[in-house]
C-alpha atoms as a PDB file:
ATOM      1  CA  UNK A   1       0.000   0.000   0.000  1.00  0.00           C
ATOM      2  CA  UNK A   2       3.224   2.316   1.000  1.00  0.00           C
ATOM      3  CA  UNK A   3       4.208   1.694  -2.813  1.00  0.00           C
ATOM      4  CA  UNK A   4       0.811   2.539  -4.208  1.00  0.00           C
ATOM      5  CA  UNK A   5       0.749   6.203  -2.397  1.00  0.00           C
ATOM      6  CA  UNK A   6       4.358   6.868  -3.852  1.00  0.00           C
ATOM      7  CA  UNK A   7       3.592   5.766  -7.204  1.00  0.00           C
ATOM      8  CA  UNK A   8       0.512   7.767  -7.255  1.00  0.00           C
ATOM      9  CA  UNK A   9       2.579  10.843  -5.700  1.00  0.00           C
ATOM     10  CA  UNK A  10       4.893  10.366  -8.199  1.00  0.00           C
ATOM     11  CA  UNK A  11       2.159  10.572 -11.082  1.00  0.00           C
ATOM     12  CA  UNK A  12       1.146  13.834  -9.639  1.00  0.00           C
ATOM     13  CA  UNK A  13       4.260  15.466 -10.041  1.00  0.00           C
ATOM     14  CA  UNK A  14       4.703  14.209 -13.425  1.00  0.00           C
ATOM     15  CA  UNK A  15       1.334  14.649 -14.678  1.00  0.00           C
ATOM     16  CA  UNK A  16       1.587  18.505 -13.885  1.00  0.00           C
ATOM     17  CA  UNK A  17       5.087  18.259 -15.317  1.00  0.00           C
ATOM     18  CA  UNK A  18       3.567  17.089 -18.432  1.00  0.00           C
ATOM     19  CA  UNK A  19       0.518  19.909 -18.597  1.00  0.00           C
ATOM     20  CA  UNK A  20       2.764  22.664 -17.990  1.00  0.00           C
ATOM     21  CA  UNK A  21       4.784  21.828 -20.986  1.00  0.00           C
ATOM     22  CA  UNK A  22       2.402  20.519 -23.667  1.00  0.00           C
ATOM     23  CA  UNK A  23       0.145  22.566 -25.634  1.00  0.00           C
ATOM     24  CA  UNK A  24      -3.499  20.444 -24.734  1.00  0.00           C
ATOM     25  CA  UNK A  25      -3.601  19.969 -21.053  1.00  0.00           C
ATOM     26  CA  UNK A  26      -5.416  16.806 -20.051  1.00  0.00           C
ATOM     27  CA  UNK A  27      -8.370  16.370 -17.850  1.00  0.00           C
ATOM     28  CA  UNK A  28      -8.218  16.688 -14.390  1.00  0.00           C
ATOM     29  CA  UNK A  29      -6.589  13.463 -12.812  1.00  0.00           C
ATOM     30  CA  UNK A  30      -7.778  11.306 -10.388  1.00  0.00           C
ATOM     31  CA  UNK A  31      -5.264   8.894  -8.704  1.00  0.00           C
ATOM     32  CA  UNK A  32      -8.059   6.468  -7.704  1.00  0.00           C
ATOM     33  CA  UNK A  33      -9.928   5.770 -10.291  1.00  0.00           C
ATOM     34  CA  UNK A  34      -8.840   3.042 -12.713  1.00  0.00           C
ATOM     35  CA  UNK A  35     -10.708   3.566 -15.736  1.00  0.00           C
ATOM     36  CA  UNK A  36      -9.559   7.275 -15.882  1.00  0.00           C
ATOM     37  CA  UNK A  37      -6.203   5.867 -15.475  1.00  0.00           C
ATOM     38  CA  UNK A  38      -6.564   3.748 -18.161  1.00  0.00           C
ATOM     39  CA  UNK A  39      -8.002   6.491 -20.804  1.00  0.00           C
ATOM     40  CA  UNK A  40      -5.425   9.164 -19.455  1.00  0.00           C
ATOM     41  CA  UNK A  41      -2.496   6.329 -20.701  1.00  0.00           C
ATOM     42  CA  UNK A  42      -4.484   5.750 -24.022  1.00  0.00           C
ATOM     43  CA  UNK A  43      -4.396   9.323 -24.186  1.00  0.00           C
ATOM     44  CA  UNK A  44      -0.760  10.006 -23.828  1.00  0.00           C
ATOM     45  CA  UNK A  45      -0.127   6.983 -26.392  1.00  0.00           C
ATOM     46  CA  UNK A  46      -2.397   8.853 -28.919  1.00  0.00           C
ATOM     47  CA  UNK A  47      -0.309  12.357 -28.465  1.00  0.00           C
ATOM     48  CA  UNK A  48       2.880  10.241 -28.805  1.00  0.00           C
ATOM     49  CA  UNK A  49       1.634   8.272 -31.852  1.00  0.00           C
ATOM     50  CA  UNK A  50       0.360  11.824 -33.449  1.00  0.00           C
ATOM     51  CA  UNK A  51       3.850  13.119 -32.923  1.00  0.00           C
ATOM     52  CA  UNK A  52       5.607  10.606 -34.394  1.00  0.00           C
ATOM     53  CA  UNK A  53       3.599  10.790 -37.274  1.00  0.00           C
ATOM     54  CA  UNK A  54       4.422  14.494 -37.711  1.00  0.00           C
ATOM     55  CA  UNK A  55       7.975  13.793 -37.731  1.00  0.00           C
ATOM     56  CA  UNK A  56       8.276  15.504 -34.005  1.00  0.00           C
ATOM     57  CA  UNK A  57       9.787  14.157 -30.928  1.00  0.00           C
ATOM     58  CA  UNK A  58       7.871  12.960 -28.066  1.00  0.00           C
ATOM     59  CA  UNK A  59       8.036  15.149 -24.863  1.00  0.00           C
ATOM     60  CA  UNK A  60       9.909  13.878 -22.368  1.00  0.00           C
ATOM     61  CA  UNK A  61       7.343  14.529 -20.091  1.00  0.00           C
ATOM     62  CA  UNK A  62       4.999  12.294 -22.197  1.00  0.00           C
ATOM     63  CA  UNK A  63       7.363   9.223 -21.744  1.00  0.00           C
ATOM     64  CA  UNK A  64       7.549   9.259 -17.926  1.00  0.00           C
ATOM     65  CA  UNK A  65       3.827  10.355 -17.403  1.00  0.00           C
ATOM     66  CA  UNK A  66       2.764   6.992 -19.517  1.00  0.00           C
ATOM     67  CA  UNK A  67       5.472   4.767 -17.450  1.00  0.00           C
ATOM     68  CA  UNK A  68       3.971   6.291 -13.945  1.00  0.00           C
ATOM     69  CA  UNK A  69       0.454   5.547 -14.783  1.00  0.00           C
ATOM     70  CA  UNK A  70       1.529   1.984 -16.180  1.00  0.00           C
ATOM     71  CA  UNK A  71       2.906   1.726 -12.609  1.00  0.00           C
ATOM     72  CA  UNK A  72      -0.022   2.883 -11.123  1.00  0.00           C
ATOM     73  CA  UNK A  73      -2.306   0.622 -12.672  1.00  0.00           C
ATOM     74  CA  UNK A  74      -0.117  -2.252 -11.814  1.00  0.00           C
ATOM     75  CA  UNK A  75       0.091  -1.826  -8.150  1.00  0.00           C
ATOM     76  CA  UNK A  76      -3.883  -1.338  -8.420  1.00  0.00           C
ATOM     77  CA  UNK A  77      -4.176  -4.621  -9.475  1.00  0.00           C
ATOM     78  CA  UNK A  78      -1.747  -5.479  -6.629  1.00  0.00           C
ATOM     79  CA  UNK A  79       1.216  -6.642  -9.170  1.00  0.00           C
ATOM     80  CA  UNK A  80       4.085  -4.323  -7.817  1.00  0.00           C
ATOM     81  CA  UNK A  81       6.463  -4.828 -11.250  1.00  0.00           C
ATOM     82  CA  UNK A  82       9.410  -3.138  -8.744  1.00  0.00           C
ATOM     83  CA  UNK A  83       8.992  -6.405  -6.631  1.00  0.00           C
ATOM     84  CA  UNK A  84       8.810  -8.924  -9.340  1.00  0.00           C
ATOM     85  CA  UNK A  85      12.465  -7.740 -11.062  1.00  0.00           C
ATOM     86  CA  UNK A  86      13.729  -7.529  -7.373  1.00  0.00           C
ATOM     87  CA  UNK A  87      12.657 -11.222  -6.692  1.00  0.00           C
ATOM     88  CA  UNK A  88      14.076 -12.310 -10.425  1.00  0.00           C
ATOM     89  CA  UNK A  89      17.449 -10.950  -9.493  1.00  0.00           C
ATOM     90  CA  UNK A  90      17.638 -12.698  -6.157  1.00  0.00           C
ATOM     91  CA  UNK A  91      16.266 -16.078  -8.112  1.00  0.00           C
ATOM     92  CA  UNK A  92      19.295 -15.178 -10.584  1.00  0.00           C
ATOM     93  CA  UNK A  93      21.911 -14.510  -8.105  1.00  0.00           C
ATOM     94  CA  UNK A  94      21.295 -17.436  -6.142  1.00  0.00           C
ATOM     95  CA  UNK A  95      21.459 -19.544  -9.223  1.00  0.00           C
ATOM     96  CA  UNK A  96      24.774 -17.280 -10.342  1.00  0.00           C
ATOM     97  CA  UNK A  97      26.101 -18.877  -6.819  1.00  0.00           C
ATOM     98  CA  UNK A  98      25.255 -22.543  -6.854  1.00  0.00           C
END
């Protein structure tokens, strides 16, 4: 649960990162609710896609405001992705050592 406030903390900060820099601000976020989530990330993917077609670079913003609400969903679905690599390098070091 400690994980789930930072994470959603985190996509605070970067989600008014990202609206202070881009020319369309999005809609007004709300940490809690996961189909929002999921339609604010379909979002972002759109503006990236659009740039890319017009030959423009993403923002950087853009790129770390999709990966924070990718993280968000996660840990509300209670799959903490920082825990799972954590775990696969301990199952890999002990294997490096036997």
């Amino acid at each position: 649960m400690e994980r789930l406030k930072e994470s959603q903390a985190a996509l605070t900060l970067i989600y008014n990162a990202y609206n202070k820099v881009t020319i369309n601000p999005l809609a007004p976020l709300d940490i809690d609710d996961e189909e929002g989530l999921k339609k604010l990330l379909n979002t972002v993917m759109n503006r990236e896609s659009v740039s890319h077609m017009q030959n423009k670079k993403a923002l950087k913003e853009s790129v770390e405001l999709r990966s924070s609400i990718a993280d968000v969903l996660l840990l509300l679905d209670n799959c903490d992705i920082k825990e799972i690599k954590a775990n696969m390098k301990k199952a890999a070091a002990a294997e490096a050592v036997e």
